[in-house]
C-alpha atoms as a PDB file:
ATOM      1  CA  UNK A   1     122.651 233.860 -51.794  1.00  0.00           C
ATOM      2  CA  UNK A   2     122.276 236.162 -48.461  1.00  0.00           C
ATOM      3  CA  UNK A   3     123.506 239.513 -47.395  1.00  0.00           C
ATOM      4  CA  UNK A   4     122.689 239.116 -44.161  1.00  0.00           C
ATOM      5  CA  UNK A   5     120.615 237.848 -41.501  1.00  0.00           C
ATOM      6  CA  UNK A   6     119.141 239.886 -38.741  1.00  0.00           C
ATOM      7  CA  UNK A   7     117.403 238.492 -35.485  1.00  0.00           C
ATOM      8  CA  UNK A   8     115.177 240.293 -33.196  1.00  0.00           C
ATOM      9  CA  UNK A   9     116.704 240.701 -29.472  1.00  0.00           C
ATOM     10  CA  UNK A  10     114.747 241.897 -26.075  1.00  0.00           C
ATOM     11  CA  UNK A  11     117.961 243.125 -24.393  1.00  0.00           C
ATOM     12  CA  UNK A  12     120.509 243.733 -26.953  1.00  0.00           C
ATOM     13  CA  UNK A  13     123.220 244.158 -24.723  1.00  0.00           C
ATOM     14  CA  UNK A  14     122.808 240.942 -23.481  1.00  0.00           C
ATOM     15  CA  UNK A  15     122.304 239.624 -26.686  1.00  0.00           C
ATOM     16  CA  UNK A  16     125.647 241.061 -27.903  1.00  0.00           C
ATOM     17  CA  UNK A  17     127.677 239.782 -24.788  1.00  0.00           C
ATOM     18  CA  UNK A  18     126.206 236.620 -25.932  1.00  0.00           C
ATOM     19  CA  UNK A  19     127.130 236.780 -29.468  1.00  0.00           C
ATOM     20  CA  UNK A  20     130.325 238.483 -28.752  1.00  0.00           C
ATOM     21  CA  UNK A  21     131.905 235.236 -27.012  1.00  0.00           C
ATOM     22  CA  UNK A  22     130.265 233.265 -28.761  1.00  0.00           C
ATOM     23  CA  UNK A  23     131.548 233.995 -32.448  1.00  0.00           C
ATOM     24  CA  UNK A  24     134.705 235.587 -30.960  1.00  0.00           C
ATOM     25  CA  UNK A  25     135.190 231.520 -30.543  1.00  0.00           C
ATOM     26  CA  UNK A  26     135.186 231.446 -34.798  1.00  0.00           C
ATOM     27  CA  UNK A  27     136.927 234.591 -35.219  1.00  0.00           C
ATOM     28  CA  UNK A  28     134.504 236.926 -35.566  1.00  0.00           C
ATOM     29  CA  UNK A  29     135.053 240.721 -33.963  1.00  0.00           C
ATOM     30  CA  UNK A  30     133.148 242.269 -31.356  1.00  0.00           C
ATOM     31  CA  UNK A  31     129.678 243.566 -32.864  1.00  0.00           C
ATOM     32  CA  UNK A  32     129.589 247.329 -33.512  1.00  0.00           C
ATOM     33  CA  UNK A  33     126.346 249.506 -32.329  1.00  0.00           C
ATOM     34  CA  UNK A  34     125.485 251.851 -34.697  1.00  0.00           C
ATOM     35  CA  UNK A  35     123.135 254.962 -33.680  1.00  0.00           C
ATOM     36  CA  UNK A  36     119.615 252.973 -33.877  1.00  0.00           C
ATOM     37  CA  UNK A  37     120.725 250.559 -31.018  1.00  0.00           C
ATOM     38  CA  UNK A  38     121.264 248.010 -33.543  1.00  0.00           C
ATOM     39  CA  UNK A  39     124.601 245.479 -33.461  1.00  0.00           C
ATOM     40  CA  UNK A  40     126.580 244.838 -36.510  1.00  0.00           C
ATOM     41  CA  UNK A  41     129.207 241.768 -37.079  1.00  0.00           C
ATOM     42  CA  UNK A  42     130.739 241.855 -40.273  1.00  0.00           C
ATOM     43  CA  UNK A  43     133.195 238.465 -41.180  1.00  0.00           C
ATOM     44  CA  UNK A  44     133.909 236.317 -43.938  1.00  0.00           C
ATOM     45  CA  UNK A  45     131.689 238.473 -46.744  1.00  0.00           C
ATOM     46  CA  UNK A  46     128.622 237.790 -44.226  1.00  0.00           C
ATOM     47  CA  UNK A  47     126.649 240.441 -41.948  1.00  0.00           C
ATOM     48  CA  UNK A  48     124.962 239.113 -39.003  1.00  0.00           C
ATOM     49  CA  UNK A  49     122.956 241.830 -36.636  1.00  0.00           C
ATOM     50  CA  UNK A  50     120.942 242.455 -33.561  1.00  0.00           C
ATOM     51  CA  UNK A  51     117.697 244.688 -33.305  1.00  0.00           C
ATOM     52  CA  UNK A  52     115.132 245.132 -31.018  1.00  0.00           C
ATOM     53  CA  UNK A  53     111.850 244.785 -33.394  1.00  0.00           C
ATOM     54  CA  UNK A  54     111.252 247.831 -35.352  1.00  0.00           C
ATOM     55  CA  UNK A  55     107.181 247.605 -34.693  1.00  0.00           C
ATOM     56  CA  UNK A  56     107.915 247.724 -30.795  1.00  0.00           C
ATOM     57  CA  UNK A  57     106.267 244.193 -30.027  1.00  0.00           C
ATOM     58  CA  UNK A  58     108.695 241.261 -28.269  1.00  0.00           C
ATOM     59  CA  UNK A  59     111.050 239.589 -30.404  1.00  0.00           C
ATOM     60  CA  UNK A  60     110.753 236.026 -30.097  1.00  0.00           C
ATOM     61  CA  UNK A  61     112.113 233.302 -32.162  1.00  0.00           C
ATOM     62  CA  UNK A  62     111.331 231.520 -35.648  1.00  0.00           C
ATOM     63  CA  UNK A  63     109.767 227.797 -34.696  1.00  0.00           C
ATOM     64  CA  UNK A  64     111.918 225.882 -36.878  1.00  0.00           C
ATOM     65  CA  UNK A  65     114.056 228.238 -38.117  1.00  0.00           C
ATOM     66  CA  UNK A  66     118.201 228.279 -37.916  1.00  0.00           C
ATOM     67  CA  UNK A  67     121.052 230.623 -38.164  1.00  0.00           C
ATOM     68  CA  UNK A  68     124.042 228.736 -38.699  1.00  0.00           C
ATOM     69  CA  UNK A  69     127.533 229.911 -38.428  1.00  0.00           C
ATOM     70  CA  UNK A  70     130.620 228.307 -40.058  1.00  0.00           C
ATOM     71  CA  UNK A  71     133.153 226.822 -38.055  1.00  0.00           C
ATOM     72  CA  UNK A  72     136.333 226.146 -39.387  1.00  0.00           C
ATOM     73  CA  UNK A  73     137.270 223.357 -36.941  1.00  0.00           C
ATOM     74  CA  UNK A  74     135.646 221.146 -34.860  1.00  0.00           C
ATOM     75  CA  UNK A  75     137.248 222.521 -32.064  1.00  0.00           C
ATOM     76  CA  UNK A  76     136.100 226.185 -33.119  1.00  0.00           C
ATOM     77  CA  UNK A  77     132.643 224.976 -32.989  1.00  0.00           C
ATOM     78  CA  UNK A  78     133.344 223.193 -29.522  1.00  0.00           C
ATOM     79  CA  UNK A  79     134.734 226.524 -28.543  1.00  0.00           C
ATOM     80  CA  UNK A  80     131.751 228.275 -29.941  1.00  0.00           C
ATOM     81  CA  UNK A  81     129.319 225.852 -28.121  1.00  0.00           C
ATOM     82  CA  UNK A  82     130.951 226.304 -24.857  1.00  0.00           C
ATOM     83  CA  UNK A  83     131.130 230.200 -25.181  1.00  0.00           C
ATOM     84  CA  UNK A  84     127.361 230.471 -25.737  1.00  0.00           C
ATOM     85  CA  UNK A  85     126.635 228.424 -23.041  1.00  0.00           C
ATOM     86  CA  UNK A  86     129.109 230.806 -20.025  1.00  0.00           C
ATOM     87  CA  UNK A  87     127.077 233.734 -21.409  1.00  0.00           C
ATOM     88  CA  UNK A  88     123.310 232.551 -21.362  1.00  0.00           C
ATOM     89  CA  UNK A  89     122.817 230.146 -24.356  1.00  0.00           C
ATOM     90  CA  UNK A  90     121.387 226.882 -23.641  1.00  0.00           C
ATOM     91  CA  UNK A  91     122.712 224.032 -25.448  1.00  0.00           C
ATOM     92  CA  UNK A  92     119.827 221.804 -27.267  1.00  0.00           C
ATOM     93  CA  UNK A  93     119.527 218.436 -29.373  1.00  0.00           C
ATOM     94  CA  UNK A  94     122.326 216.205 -29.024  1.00  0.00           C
ATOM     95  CA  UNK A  95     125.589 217.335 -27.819  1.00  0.00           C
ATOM     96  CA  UNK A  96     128.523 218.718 -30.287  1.00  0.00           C
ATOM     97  CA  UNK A  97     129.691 216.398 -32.814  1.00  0.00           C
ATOM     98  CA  UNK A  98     129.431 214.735 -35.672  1.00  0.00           C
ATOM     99  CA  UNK A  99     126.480 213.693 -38.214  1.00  0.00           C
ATOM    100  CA  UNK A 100     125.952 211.865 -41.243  1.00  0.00           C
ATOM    101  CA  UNK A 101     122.903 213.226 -43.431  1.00  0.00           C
ATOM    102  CA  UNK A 102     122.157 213.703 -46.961  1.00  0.00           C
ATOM    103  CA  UNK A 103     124.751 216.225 -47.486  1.00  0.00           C
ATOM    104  CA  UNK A 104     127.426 214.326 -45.766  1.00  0.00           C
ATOM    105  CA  UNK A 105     129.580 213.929 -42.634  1.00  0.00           C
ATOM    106  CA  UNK A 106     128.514 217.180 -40.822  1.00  0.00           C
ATOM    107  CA  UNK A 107     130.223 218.763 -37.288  1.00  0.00           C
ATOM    108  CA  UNK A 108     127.231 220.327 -35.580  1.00  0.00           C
ATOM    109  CA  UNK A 109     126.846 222.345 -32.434  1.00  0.00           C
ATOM    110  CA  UNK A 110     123.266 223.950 -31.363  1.00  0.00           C
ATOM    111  CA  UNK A 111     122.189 226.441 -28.828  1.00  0.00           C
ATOM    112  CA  UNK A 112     119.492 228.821 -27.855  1.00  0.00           C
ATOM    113  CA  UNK A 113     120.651 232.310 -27.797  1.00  0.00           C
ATOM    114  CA  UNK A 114     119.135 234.512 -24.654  1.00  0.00           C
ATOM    115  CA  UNK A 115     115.932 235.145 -26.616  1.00  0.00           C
ATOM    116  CA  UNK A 116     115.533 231.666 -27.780  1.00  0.00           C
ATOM    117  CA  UNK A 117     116.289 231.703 -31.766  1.00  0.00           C
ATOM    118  CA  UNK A 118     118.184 228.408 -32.427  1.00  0.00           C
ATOM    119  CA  UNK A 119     121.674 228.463 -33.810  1.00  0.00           C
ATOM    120  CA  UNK A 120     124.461 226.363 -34.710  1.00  0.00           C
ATOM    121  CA  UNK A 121     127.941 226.046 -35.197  1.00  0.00           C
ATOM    122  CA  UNK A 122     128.568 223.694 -38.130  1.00  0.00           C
ATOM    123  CA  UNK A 123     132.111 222.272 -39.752  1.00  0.00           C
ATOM    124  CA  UNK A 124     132.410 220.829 -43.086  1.00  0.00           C
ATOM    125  CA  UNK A 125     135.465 218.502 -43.642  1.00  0.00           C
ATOM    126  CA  UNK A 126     137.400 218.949 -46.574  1.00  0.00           C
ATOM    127  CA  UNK A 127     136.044 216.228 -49.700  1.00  0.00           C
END
């Protein structure tokens, strides 16, 4: 259904450092910088990237939006969590682990990347 999501940064070298641990963790490479300052990480069919705002105001983040990220393990998402975290995330809602909703028995991991758009790490077991 997507071809890629792209979130507004302030500093996007921070930014990247961020997102560099933090989906190196799910085995995702180090984002690329093309020639417009923007960060590229390509995995799994997806494209995920970093720009400052093209109309020069702040970015900020989406109130109640999500970027989600699959995790193939629990442990990758653990691994993800506790990346984002050493490299300026902070962790929000309840801890890593698991949750039972209408779509099933979930593995769920959130953050707050440096500029404050909410993300998560999330596992689907096999059915």
């Amino acid at each position: 259904m997507f071809s890629h999501v792209m979130l507004g940064a302030n500093d996007v070298e921070k930014s990247k450092a961020f997102y560099d641990a933090s989906l190196a963790a799910l085995g995702v490479r180090p984002g690329r910088t093309d020639d417009k300052g923007r960060v590229f990480y390509m995995h799994d069919g997806g494209i995920f990237m970093l720009s400052k705002p093209i109309d020069g105001e702040p970015a900020c983040h989406a109130n109640g939006g999500t970027v989600g990220f699959k995790a193939a393990t629990p442990e990758a998402a653990d691994a993800w969590h506790a990346a984002g975290v050493a490299h300026g995330g902070a962790p929000i809602e309840d801890p890593p682990g698991w949750r039972e909703n209408a779509f099933g028995r979930l593995y769920l991991a959130y953050l707050r990347d440096p500029d404050g758009n909410k993300i998560c790490a999330l596992h689907r077991p096999p059915a």
